[in-house]
N, C-alpha and C. Protein backbone atom coordinates (compact mmCIF):
# COMPACT_ATOMS: atom_id res chain seq x y z
N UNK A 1 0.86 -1.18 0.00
CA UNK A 1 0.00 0.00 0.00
C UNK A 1 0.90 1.24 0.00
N UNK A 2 0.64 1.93 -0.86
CA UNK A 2 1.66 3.10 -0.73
C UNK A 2 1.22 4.12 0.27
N UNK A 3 2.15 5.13 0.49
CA UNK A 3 2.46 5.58 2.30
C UNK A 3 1.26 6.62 1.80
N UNK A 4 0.92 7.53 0.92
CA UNK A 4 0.06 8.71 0.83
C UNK A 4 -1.28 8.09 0.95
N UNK A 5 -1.79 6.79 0.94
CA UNK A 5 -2.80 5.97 0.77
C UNK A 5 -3.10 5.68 2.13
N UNK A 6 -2.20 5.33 2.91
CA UNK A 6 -2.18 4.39 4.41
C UNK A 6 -2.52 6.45 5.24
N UNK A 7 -1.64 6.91 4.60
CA UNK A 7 -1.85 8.34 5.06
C UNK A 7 -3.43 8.85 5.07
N UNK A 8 -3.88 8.96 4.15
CA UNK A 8 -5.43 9.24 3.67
C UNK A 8 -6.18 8.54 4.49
N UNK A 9 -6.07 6.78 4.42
CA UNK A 9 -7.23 5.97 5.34
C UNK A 9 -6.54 6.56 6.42
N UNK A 10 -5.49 6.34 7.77
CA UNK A 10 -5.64 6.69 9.06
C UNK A 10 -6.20 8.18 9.01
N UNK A 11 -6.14 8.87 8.22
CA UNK A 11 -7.23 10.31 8.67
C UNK A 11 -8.56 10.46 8.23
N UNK A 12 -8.73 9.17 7.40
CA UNK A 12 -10.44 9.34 7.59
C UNK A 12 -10.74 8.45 8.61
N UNK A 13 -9.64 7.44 8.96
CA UNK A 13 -10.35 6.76 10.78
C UNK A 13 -10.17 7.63 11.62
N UNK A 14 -9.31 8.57 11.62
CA UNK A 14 -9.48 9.17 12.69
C UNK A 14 -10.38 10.43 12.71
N UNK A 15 -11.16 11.29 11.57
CA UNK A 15 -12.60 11.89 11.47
C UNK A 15 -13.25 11.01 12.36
N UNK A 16 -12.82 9.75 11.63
CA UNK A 16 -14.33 9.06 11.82
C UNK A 16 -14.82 8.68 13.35
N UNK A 17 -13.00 8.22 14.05
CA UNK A 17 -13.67 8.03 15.44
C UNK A 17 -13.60 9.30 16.06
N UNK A 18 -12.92 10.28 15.55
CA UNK A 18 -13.54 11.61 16.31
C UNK A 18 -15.16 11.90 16.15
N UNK A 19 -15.45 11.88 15.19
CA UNK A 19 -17.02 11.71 15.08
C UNK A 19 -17.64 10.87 16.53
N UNK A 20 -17.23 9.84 16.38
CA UNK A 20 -18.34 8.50 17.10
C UNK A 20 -17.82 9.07 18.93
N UNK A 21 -16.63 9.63 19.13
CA UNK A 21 -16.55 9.66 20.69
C UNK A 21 -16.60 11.35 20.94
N UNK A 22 -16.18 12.18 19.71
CA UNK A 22 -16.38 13.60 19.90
C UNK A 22 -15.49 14.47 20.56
N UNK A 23 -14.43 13.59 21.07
CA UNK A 23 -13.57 14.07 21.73
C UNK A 23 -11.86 13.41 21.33
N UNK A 24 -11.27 14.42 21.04
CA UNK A 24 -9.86 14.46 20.70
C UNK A 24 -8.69 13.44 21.80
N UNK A 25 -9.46 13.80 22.72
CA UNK A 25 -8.39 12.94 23.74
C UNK A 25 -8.68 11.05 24.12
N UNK A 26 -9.89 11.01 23.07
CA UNK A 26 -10.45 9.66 23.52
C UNK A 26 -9.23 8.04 23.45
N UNK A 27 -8.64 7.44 23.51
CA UNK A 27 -8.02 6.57 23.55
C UNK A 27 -7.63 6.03 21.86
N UNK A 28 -8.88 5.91 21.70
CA UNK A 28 -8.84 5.13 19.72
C UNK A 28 -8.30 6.14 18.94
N UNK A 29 -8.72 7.58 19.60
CA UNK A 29 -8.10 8.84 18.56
C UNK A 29 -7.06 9.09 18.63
N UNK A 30 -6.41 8.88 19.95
CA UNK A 30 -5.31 9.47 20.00
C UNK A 30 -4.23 8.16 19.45
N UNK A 31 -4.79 7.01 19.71
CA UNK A 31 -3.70 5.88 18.95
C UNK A 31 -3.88 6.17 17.64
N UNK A 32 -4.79 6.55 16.90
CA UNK A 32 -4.72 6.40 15.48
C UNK A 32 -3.85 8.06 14.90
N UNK A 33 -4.24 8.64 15.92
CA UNK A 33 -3.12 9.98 15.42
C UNK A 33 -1.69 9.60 15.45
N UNK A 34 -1.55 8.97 16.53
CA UNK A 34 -0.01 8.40 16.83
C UNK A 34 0.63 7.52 15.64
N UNK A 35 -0.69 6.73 14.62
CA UNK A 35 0.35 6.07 13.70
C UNK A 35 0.11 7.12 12.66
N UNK A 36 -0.84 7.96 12.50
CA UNK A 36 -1.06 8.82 11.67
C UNK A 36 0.12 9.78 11.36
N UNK A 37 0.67 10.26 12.75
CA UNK A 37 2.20 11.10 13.02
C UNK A 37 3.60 10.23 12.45
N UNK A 38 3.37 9.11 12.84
CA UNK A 38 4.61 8.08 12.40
C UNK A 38 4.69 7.96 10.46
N UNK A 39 3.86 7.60 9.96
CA UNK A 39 3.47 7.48 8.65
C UNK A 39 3.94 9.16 8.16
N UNK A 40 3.59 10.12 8.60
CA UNK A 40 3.78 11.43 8.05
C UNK A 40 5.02 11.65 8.18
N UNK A 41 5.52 11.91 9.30
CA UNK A 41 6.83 11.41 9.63
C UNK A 41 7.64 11.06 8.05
N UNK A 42 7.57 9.19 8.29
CA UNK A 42 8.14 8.62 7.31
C UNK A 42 8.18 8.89 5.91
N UNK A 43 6.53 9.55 5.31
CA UNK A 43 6.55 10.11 4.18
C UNK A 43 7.55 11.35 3.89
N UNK A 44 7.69 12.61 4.97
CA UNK A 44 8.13 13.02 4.95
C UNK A 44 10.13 12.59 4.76
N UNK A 45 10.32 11.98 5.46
CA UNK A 45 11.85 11.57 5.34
C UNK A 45 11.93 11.19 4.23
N UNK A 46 10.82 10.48 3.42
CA UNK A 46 11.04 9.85 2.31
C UNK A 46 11.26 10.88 1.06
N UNK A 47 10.86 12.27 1.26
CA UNK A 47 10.25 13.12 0.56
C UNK A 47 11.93 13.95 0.58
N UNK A 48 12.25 13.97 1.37
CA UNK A 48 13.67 14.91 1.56
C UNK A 48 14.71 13.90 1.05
N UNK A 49 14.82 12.47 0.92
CA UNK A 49 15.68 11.93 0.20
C UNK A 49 15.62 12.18 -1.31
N UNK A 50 14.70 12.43 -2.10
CA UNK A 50 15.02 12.53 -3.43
C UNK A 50 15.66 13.89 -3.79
């Protein structure tokens, strides 16, 4: 799966469970931001090597 793809789905899961709990600090949101940050992250490093 390429990284801008895996990028896109973890931020529509994480709309989505911001939607369902409404709150930013809820447990599911904040793990899915956390791989959401890692992935951006990595895209990014990937982005400064070429």
């Amino acid at each position: 799966m390429a990284l801008e793809y895996e990028i896109l789905v973890l931020r529509k899961q994480m709309e989505q469970m911001f939607q369902e709990e409404q709150s930013f600090t809820a447990e599911t949101v904040i793990e899915i931001s956390s791989m959401l940050d890692l992935k951006i992250n990595e895209y990014m490093k990937s982005q400064s090597m070429k």
